[in-house]
N, C-alpha and C. Protein backbone atom coordinates (compact mmCIF):
# COMPACT_ATOMS: atom_id res chain seq x y z
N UNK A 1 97.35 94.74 80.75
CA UNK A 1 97.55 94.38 82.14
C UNK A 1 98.23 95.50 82.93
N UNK A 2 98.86 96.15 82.28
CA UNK A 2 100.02 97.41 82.93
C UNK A 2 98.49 98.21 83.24
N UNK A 3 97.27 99.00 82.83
CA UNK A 3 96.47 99.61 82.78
C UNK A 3 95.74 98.74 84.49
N UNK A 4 95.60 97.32 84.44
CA UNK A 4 95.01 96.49 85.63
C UNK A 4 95.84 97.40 86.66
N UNK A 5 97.43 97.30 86.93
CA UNK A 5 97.76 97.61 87.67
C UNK A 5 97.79 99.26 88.12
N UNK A 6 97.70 99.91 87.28
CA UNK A 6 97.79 101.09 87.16
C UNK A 6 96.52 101.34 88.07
N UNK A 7 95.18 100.68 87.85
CA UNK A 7 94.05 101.07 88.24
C UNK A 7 93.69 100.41 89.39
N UNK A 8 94.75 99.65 89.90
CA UNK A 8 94.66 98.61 91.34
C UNK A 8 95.17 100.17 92.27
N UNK A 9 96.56 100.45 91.95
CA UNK A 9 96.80 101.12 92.32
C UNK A 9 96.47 102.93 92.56
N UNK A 10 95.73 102.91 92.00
CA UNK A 10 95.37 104.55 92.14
C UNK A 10 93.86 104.40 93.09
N UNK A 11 93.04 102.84 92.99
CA UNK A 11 92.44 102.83 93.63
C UNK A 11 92.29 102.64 95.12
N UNK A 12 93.85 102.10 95.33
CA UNK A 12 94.27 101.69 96.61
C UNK A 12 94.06 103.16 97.15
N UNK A 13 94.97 104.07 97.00
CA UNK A 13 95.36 105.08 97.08
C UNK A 13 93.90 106.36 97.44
N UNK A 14 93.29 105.78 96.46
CA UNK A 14 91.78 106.93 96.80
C UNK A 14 91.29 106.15 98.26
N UNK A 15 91.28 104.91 98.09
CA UNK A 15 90.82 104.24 99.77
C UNK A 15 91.63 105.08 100.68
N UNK A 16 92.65 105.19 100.87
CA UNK A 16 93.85 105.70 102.33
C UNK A 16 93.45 107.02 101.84
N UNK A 17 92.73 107.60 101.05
CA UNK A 17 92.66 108.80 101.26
C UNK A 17 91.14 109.42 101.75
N UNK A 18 90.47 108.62 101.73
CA UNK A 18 89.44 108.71 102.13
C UNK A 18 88.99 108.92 103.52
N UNK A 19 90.13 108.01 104.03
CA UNK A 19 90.14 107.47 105.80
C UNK A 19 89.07 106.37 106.00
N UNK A 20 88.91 107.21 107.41
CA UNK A 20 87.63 105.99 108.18
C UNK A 20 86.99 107.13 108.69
N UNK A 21 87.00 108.39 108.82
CA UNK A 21 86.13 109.65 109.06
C UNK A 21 84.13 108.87 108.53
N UNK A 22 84.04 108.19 107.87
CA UNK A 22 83.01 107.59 106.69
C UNK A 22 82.42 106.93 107.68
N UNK A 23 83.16 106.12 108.64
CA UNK A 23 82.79 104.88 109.28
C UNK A 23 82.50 104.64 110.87
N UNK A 24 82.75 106.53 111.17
CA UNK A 24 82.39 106.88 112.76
C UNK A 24 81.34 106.14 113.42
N UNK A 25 80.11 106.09 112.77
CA UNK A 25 79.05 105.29 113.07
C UNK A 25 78.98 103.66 112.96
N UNK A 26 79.80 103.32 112.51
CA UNK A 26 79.67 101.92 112.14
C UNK A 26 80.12 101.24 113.59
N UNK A 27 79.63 99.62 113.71
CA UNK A 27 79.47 99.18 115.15
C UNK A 27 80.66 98.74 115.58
N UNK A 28 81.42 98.74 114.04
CA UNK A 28 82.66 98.44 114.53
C UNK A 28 84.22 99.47 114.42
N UNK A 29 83.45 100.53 114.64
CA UNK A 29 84.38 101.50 114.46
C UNK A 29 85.25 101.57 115.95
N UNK A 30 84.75 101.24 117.26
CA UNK A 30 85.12 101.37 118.33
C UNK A 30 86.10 100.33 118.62
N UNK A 31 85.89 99.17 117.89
CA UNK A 31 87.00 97.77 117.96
C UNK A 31 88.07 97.78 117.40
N UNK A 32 87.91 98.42 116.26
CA UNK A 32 88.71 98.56 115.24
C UNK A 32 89.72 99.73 115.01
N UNK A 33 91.55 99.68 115.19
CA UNK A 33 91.90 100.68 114.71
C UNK A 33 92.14 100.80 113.82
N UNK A 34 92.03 101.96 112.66
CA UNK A 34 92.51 102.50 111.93
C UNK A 34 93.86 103.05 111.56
N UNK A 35 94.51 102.75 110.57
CA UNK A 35 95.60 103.18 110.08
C UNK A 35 95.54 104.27 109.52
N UNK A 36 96.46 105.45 109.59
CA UNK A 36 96.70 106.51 109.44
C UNK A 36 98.23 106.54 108.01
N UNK A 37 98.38 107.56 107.37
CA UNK A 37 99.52 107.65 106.52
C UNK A 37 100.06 108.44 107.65
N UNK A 38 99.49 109.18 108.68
CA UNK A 38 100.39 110.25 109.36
C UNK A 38 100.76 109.56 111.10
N UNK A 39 100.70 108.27 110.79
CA UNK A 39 100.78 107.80 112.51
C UNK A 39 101.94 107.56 111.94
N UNK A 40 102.77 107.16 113.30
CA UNK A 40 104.31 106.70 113.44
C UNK A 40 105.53 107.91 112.91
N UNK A 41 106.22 107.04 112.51
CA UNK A 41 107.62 107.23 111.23
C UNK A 41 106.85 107.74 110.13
N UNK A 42 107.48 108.77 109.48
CA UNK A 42 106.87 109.35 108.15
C UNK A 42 108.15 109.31 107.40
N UNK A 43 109.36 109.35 107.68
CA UNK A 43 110.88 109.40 106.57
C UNK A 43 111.95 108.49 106.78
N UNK A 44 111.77 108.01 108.25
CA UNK A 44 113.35 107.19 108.87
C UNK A 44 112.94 105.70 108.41
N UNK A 45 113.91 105.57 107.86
CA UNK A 45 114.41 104.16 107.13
C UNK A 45 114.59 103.10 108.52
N UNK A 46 113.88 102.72 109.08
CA UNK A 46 113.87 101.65 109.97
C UNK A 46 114.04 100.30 109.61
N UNK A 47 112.80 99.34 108.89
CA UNK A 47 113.12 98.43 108.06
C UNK A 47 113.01 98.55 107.31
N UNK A 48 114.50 97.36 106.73
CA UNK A 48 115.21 97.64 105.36
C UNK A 48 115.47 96.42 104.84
N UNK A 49 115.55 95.98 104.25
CA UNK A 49 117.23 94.99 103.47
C UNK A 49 117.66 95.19 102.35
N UNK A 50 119.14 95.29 102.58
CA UNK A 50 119.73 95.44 101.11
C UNK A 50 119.51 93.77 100.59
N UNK A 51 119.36 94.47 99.31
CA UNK A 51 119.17 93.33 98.22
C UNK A 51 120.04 93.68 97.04
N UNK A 52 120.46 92.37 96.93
CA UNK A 52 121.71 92.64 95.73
C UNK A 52 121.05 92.95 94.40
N UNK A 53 121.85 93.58 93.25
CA UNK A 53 121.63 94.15 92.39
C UNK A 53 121.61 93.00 91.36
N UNK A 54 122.00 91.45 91.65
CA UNK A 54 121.99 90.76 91.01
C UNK A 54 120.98 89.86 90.97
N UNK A 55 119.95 89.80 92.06
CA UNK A 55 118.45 89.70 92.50
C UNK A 55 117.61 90.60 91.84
N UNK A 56 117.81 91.32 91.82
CA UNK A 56 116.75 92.52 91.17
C UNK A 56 116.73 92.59 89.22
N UNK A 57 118.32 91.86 88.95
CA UNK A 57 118.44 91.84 87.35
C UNK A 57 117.99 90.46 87.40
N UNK A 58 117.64 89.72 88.16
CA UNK A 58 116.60 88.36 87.64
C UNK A 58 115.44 87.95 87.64
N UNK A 59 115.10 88.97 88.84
CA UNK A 59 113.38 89.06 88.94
C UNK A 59 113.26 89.78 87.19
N UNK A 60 113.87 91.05 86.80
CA UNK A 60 113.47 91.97 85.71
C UNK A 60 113.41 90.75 84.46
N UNK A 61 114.36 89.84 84.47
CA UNK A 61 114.99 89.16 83.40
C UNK A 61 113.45 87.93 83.52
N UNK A 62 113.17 87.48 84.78
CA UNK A 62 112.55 86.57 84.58
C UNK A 62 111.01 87.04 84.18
N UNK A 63 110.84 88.12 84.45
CA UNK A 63 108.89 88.55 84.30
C UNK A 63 109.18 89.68 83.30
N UNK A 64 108.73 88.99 82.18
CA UNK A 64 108.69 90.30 81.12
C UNK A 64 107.45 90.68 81.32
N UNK A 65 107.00 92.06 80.86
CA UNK A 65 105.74 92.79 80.53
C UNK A 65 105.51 92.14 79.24
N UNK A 66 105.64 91.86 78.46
CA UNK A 66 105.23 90.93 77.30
C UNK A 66 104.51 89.79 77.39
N UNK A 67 104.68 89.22 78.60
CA UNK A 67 104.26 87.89 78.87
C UNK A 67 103.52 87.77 80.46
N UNK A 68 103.11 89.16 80.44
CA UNK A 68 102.56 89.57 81.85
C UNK A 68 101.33 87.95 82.10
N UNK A 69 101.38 87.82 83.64
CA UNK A 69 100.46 87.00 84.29
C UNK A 69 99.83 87.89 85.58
N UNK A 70 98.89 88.15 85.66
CA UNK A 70 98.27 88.45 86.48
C UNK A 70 98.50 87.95 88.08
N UNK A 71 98.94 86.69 88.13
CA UNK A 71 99.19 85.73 89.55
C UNK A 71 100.60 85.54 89.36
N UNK A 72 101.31 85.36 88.37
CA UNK A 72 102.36 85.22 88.49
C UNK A 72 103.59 86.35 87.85
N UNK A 73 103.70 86.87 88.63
CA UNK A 73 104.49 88.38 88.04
C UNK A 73 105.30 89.06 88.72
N UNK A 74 106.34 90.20 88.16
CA UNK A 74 107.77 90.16 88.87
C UNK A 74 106.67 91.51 90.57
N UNK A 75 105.83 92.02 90.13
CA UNK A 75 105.09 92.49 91.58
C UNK A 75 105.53 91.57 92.77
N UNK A 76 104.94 90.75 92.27
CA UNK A 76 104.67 89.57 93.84
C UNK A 76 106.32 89.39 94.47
N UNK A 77 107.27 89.07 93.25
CA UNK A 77 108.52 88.99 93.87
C UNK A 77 109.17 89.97 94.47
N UNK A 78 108.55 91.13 93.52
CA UNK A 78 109.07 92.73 94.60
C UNK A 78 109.05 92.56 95.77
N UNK A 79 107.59 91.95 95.80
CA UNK A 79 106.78 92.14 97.40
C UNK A 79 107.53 91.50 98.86
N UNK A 80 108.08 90.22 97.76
CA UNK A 80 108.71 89.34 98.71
C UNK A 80 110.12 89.84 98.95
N UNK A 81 111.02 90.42 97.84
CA UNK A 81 112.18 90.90 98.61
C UNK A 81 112.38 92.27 99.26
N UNK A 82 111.10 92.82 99.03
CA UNK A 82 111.28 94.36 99.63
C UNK A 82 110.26 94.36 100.58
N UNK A 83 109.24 93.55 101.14
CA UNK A 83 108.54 93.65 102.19
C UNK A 83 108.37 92.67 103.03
N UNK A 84 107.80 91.58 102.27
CA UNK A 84 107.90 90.45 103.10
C UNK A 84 109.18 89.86 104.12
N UNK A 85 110.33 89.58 103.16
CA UNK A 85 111.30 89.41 104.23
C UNK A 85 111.93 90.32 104.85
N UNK A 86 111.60 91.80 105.03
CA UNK A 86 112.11 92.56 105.58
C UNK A 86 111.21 92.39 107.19
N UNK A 87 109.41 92.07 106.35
CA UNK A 87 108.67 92.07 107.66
C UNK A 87 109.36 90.43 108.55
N UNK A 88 109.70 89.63 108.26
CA UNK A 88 109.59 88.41 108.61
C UNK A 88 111.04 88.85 109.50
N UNK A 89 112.08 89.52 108.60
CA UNK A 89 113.56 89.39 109.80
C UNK A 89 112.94 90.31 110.81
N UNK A 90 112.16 91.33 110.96
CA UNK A 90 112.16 92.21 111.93
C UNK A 90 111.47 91.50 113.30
N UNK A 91 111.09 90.57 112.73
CA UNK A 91 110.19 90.29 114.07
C UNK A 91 108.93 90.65 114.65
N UNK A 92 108.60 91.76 114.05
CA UNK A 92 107.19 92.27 114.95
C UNK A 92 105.93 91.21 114.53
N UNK A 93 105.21 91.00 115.24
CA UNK A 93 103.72 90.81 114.99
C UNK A 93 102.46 91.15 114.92
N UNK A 94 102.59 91.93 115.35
CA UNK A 94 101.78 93.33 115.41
C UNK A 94 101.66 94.14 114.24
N UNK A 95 100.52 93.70 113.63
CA UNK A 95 100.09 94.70 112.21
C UNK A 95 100.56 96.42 112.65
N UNK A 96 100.06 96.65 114.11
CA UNK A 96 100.08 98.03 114.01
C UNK A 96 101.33 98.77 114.87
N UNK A 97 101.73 97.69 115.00
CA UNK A 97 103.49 97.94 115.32
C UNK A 97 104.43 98.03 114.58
N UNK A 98 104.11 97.48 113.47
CA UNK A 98 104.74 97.30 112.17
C UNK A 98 104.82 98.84 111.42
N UNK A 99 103.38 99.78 111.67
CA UNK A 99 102.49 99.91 111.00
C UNK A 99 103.39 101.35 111.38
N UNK A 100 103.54 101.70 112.34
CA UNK A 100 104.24 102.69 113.26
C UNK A 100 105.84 102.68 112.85
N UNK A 101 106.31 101.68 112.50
CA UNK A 101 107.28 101.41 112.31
C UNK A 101 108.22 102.35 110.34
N UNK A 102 106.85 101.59 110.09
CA UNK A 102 107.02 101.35 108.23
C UNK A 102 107.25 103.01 108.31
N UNK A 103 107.88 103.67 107.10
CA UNK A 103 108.02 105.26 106.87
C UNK A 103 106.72 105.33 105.67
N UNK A 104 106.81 106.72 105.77
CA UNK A 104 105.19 106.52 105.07
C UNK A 104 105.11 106.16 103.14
N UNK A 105 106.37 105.95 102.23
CA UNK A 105 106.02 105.19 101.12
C UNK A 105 106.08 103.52 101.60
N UNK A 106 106.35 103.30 102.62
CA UNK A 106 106.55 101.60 102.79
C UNK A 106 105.19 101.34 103.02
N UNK A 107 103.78 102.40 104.00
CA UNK A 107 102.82 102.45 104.25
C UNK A 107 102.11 102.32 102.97
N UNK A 108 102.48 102.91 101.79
CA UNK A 108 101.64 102.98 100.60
C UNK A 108 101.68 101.91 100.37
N UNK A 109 102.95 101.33 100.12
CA UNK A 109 103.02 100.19 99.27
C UNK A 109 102.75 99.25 100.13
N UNK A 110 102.63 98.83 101.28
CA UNK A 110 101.81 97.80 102.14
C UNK A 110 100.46 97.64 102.27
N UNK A 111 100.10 98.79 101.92
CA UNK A 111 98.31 99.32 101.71
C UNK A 111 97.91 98.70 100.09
N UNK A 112 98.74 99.32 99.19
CA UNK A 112 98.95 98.39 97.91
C UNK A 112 98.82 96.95 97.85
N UNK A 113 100.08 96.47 98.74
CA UNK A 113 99.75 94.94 98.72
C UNK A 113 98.88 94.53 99.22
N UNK A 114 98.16 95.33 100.41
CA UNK A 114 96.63 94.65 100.95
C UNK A 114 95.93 94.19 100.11
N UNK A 115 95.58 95.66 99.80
CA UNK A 115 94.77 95.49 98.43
C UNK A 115 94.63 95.02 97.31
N UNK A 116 95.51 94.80 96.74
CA UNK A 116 95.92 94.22 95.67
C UNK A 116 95.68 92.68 95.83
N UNK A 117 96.20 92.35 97.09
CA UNK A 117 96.10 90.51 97.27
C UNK A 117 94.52 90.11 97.51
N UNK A 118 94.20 90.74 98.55
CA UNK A 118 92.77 90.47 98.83
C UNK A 118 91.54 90.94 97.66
N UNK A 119 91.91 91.97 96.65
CA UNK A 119 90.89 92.33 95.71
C UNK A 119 91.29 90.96 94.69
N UNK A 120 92.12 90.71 94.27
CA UNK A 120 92.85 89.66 93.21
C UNK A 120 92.08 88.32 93.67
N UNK A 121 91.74 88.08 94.83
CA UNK A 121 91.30 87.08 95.06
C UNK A 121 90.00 87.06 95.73
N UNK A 122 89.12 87.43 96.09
CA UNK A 122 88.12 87.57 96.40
C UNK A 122 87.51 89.12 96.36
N UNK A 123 87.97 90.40 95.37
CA UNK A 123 87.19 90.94 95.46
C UNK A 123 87.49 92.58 96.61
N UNK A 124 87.01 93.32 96.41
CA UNK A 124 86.88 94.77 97.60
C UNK A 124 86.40 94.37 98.47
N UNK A 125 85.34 93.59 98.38
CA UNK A 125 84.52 93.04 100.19
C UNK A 125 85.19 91.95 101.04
N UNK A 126 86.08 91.15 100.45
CA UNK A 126 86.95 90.48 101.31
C UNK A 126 88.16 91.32 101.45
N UNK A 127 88.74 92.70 100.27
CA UNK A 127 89.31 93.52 101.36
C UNK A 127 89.32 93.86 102.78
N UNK A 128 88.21 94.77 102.40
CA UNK A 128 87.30 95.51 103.66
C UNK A 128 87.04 94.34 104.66
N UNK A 129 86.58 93.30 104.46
CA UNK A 129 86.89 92.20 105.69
C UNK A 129 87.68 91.78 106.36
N UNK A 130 88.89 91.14 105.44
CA UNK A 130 89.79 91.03 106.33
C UNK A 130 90.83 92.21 106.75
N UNK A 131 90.69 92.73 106.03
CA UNK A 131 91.70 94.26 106.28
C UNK A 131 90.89 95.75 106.54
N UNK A 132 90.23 95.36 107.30
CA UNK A 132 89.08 97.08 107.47
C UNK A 132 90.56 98.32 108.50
N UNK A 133 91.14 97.80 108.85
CA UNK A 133 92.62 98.66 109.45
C UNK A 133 93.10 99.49 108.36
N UNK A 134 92.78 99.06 106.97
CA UNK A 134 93.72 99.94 105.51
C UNK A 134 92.37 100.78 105.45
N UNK A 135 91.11 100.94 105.57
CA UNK A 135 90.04 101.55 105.02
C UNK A 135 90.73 103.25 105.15
C-alpha cells in the first residue's frame, strides 16, 4: 500500500507539471482557470495552525503501516488537521483565492489531496471533471 501511495503521488505531481499548455484548444479552456505552482504566495506561511504534538502522537499511534486501509488511514487525518481546518478557520471560498493564498508546498499537497480523493473514488476522469483547475 506504501508503493499505492507513493504512485498516487508522483502521479499527481507529473499532472501539475504538465500544466494546461495541452488544453489551449479545448472548449473549455476559456471558462476555466487554471492553477499555476507559480501564481500567488510561493514561501509566506499565511495559513497555518499549530497543532499540538500530542495530536500528531495519536494520529501516528492510531494508523499503523502494518494495518494500512486504503479509506481509512492516518493520510486522511493529516489532511484534516493540516488542511482542512486550516481551510475552514480561514474563511475563504474561493478555490482560487485560497489558491493564491496557499505557499507553494501547501499547493502540492492540495493538488495531492485532489487527486488522491477524486481518483480513490471514481477514478482520473472524475478527477479531471470535477477538478479540471489542478490539470
Amino acid at each position: 500500500m506504501k508503493n499505492y501511495l507513493f504512485a498516487t503521488c508522483i502521479l499527481s505531481l507529473f499532472i501539475l507539471s504538465i500544466g494546461c499548455e495541452g488544453n489551449q484548444n479545448s472548449p473549455y479552456s476559456e471558462a476555466q482557470n487554471y492553477f499555476s505552482l507559480d501564481d500567488g504566495n510561493q514561501e509566506e506561511l499565511i495559513l497555518y495552525s499549530e497543532i499540538p504534538q500530542e495530536e500528531l502522537d495519536s494520529i501516528q499511534k492510531k494508523y499503523s503501516w502494518d494495518d494500512y486501509n486504503k479509506y481509512d488511514n492516518r493520510l486522511w487525518e493529516y489532511m484534516t488537521v493540516f488542511f482542512d481546518d486550516v481551510v475552514s478557520k480561514s474563511g475563504i471560498q474561493e478555490r482560487e483565492e485560497l489558491w493564491l493564498k496557499l505557499n507553494r508546498p501547501q499547493k502540492v499537497f492540495w493538488t495531492f489531496l485532489a487527486f488522491s480523493g477524486d481518483t480513490d473514488n471514481g477514478g482520473i476522469y472524475q478527477f479531471l471533471f470535477n477538478k479540471p483547475e489542478f490539470v
